[in-house]
Protein backbone atom coordinates (compact mmCIF):
# COMPACT_ATOMS: atom_id res chain seq x y z
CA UNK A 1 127.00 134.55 150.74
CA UNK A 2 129.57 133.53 148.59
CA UNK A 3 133.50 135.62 148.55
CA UNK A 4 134.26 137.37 145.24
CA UNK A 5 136.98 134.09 144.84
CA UNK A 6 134.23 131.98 144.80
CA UNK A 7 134.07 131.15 140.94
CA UNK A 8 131.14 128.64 141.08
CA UNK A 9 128.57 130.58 143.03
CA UNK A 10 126.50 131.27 140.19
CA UNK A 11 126.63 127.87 138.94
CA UNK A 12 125.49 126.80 142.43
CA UNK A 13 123.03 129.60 142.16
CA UNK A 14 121.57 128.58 138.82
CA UNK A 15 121.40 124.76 139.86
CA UNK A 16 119.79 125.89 143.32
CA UNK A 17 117.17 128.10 141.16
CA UNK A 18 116.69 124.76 139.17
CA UNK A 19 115.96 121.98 141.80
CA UNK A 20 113.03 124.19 143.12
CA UNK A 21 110.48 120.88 143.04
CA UNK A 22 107.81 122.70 143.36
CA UNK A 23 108.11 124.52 140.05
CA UNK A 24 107.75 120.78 138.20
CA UNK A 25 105.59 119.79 140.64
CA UNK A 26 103.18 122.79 139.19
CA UNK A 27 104.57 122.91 135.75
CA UNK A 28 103.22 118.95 135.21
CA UNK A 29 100.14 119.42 136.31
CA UNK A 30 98.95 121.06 132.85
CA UNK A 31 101.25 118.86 130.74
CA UNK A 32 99.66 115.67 132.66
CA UNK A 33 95.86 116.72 132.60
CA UNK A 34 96.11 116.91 128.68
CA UNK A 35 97.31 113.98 128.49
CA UNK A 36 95.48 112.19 130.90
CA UNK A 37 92.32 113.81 129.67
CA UNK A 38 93.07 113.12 126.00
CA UNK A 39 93.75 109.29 126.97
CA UNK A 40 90.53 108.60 128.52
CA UNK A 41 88.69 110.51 126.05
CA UNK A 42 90.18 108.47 123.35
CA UNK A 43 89.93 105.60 125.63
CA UNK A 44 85.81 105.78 124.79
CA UNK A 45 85.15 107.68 128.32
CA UNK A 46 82.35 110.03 128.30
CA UNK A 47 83.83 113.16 126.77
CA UNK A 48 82.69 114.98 129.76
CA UNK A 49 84.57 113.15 132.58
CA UNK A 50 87.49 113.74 130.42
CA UNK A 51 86.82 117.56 130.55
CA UNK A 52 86.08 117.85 133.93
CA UNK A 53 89.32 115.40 134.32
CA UNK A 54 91.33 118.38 132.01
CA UNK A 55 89.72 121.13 133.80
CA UNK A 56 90.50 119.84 137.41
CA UNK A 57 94.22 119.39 136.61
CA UNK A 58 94.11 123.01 135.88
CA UNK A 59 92.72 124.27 139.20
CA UNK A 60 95.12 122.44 140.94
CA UNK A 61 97.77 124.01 139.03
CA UNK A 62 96.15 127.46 139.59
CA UNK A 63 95.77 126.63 143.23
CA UNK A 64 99.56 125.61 143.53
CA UNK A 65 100.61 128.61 141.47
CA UNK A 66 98.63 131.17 143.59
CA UNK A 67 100.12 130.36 146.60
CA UNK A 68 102.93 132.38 145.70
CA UNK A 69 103.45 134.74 143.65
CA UNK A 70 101.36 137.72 141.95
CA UNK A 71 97.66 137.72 141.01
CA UNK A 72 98.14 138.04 136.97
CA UNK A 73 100.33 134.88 136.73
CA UNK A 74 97.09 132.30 137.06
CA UNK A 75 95.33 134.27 134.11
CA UNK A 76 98.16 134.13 132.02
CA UNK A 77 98.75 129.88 132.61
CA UNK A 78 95.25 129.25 132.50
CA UNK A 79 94.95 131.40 129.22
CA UNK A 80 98.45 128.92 128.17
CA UNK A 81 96.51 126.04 129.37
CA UNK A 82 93.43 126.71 127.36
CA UNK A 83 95.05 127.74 124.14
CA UNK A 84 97.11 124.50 123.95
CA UNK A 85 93.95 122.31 124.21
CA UNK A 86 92.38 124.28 121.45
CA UNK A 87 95.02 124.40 119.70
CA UNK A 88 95.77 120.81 119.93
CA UNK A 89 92.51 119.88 117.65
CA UNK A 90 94.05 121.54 114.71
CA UNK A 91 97.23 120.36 115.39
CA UNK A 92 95.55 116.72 114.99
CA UNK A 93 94.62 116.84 111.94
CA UNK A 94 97.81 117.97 110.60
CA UNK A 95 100.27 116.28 112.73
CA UNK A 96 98.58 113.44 114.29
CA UNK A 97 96.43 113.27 117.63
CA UNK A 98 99.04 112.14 119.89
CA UNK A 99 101.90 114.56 118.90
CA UNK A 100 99.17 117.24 118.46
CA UNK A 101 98.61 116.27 122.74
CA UNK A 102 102.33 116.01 123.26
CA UNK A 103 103.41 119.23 121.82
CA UNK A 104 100.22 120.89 123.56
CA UNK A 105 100.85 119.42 126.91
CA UNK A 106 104.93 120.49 126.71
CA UNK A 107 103.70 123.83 125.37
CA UNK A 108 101.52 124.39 128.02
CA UNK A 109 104.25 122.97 130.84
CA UNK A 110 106.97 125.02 130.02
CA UNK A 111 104.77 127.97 130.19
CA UNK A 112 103.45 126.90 133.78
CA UNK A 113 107.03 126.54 134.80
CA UNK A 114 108.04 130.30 133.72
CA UNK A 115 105.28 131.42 135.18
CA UNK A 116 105.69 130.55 138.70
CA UNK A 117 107.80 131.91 140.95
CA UNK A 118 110.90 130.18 141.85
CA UNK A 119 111.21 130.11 145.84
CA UNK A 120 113.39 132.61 147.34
């Protein structure tokens, strides 16, 4: 516990709150399977592998993420997760299929990371 004279605590606090690897560990996971599964998809791999390749990345995520934390927080990233690969199709069209995945897969990652729980 820090004394009142202690002028950087919070700063110590809010770096401490921010080099919780875990959360990125978690927060990639998403951001990395729709990328991963876009590339082999586009790479001429059965479009199924590539799902199942998009889908696992997710329920590793979800596994990671449950370990901690409360029950509605999986529904919520998954729901992040799968909104951001749909919404990545229309997104292709207008802005490209690789910025369309980019934007998705950040989307979706900066989601994960709010919604797990920072280690206390």
């Amino acid at each position: 516990m820090a004394s009142k004279f202690d002028i950087g605590a919070s700063v110590r606090d809010a770096w401490a709150e921010q080099q919780d690897a875990r959360r990125w560990v978690i927060a990639g996971m998403p951001a990395a399977g729709l990328i991963v599964g876009f590339a082999l998809a586009n790479a001429g791999v059965s479009r199924w592998i590539a799902g199942v390749v998009l889908v696992a990345f997710g329920v590793v995520a979800a596994i990671l993420m449950g370990r901690k934390g409360w029950p509605w927080r999986i529904p919520v990233a998954g729901a992040v997760y799968a909104t951001a690969f749909a919404m990545a199709h229309p997104l292709g069209l207008i802005m490209g299929t690789w910025p369309a995945v980019i934007l998705a897969a950040l989307v979706s990652g900066a989601a994960t990371y709010e919604a797990t729980p920072p280690r206390r």
